[in-house]
Protein backbone atom coordinates (compact mmCIF):
# COMPACT_ATOMS: atom_id res chain seq x y z
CA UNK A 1 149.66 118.07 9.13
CA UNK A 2 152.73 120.32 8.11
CA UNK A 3 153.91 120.94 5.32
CA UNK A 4 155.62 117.85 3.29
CA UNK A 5 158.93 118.38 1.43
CA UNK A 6 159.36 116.81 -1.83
CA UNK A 7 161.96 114.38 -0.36
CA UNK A 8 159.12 113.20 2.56
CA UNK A 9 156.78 113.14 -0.15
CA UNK A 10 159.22 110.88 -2.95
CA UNK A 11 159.55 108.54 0.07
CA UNK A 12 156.08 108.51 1.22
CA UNK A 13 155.37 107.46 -1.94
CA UNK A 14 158.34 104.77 -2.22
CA UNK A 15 156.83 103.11 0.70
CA UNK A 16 153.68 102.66 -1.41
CA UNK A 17 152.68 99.36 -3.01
CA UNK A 18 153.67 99.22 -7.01
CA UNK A 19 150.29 99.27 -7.83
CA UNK A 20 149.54 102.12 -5.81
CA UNK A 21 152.22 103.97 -7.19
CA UNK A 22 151.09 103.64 -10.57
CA UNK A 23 147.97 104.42 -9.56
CA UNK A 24 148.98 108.02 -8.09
CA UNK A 25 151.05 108.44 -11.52
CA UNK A 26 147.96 108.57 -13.32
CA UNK A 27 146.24 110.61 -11.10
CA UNK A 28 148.95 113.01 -11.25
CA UNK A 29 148.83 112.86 -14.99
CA UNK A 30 145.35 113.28 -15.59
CA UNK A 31 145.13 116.26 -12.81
CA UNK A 32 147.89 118.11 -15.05
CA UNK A 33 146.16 117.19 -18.01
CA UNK A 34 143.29 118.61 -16.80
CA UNK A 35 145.39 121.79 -15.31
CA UNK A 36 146.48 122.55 -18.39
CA UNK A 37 143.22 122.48 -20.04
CA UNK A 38 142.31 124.91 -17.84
CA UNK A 39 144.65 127.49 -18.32
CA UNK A 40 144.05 126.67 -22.19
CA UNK A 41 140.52 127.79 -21.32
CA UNK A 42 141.09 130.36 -19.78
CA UNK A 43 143.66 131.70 -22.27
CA UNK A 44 140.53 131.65 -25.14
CA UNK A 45 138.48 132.88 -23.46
CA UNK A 46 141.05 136.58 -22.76
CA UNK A 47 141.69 136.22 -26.31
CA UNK A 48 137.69 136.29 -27.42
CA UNK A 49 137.50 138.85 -25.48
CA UNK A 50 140.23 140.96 -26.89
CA UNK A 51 139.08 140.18 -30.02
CA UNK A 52 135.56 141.35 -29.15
CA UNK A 53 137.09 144.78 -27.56
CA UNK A 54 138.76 145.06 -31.31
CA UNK A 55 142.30 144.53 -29.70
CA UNK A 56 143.34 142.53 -31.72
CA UNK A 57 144.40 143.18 -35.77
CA UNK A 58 144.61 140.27 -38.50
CA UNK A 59 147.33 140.43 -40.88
CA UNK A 60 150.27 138.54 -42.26
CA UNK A 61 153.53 137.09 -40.44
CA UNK A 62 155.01 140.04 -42.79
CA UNK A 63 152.53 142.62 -41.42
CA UNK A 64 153.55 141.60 -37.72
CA UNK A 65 157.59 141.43 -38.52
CA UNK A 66 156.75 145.10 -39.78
CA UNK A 67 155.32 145.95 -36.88
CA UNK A 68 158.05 144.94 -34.27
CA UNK A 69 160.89 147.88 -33.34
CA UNK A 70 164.43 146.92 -35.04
């Protein structure tokens, strides 16, 4: 099979039964969900490890406005 454009896909799904359709909503929404916890993940875990490779500095929103070029 090809590849679908959205348009195929919108009516593809149109044709579906409305309890299908709902069905694929949540699907959709719990597979983005769970996308997005994912890249949360994976956004922790580069910022332990900057933290463990001392890259990172503590300090105060003041400290950090300081620090940024006028």
């Amino acid at each position: 099979m090809g590849a679908v454009t959205f348009r195929e896909a919108l009516e593809l799904i149109e044709s579906l039964p409305e309890e299908d359709r709902r069905d694929l909503i949540d699907i959709v929404r719990r597979r983005l969900v769970e996308e997005r916890r994912a890249d949360i993940a994976k956004a922790i875990q580069a910022a332990r490890g900057e933290w463990a490779r001392g890259e990172v500095k503590g300090g105060t929103v003041d400290d950090l406005l300081r620090e940024l070029p006028e």
